[in-house]
Protein backbone atom coordinates (compact mmCIF):
# COMPACT_ATOMS: atom_id res chain seq x y z
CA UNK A 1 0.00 0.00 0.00
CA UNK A 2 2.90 2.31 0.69
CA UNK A 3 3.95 2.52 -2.50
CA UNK A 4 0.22 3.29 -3.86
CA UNK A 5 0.06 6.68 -1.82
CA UNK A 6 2.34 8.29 -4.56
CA UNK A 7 0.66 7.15 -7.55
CA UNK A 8 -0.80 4.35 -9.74
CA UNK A 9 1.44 1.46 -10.21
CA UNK A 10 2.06 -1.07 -12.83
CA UNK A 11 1.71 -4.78 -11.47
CA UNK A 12 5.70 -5.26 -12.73
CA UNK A 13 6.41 -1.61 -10.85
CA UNK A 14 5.39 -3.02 -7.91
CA UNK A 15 6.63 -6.35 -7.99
CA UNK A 16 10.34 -5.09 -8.76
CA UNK A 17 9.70 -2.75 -5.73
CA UNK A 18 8.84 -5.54 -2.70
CA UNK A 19 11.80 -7.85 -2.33
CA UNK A 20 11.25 -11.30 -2.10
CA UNK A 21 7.51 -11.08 -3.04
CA UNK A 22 5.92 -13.49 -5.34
CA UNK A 23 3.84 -13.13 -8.61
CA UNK A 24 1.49 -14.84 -6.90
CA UNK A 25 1.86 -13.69 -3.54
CA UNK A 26 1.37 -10.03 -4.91
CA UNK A 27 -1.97 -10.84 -7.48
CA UNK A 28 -3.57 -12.07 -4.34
CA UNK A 29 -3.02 -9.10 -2.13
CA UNK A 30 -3.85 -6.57 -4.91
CA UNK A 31 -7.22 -8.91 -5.85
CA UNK A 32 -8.23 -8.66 -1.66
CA UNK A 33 -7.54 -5.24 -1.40
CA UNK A 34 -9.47 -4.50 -4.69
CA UNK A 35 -11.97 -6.77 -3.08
CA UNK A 36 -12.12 -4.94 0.20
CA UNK A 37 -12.17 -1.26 -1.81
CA UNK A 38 -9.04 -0.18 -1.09
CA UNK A 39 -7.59 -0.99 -4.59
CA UNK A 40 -8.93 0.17 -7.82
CA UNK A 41 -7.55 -1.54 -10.53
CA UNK A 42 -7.66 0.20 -14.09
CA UNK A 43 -6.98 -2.17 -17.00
CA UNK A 44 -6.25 0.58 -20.69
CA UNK A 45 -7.87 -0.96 -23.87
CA UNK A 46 -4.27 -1.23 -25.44
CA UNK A 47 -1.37 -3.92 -27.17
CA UNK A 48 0.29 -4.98 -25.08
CA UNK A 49 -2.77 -4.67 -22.41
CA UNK A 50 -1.80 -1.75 -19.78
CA UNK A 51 -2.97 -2.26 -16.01
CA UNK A 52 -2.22 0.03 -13.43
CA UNK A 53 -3.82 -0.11 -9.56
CA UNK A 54 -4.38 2.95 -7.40
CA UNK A 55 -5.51 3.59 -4.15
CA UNK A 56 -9.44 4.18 -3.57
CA UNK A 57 -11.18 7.05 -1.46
CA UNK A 58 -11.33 4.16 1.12
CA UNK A 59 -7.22 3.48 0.22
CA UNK A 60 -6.06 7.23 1.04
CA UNK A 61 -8.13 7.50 3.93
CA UNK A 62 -6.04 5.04 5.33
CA UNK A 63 -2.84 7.24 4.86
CA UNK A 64 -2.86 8.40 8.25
CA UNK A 65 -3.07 5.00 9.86
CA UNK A 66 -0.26 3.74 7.57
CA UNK A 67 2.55 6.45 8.32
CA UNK A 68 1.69 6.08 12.62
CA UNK A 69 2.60 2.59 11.79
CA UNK A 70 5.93 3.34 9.94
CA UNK A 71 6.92 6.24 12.57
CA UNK A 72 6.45 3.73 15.17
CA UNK A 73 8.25 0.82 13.46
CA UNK A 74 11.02 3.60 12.82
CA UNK A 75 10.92 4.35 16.44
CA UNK A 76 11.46 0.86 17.72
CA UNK A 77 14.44 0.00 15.19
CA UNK A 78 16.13 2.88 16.89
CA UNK A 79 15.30 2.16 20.09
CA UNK A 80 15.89 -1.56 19.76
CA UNK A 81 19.80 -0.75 17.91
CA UNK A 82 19.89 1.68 21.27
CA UNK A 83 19.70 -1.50 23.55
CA UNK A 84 22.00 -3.47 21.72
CA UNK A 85 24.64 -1.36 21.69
């Protein structure tokens, strides 16, 4: 989802942007979350066929949710490196 807040994607985009993430793996999330609403996947009448997925109105309202995550999950790498040390 993170890297659907900037922009529409292409499935191969995204795919080359998750490491370690499967073909498969990767057509299931997108189909749940375009399931769920969050997802809105555009497919361009063209050859070779064009498919892009963006984030819904239900998506972006997420946004907020999504970055206290990642400023926590910052948080605790530095904290956890802290204790290490």
């Amino acid at each position: 989802m993170r890297n659907l807040f900037g922009r529409p994607w292409r499935f191969n985009e995204l795919q080359r942007s998750i490491d370690g993430i499967s073909q498969k793996a990767l057509t299931e999330a997108l189909r749940s979350m375009e399931a769920d609403g969050i997802v809105r996947r555009t497919a361009y009448p063209e050859v070779p066929p064009r498919v892009e997925y963006a984030l819904t109105e239900l998506g972006e309202s997420m946004r907020p949710i999504i970055q206290a995550m990642e400023k926590w999950g910052n948080e605790y790498k530095k904290l956890s490196k802290a204790i290490v040390l």
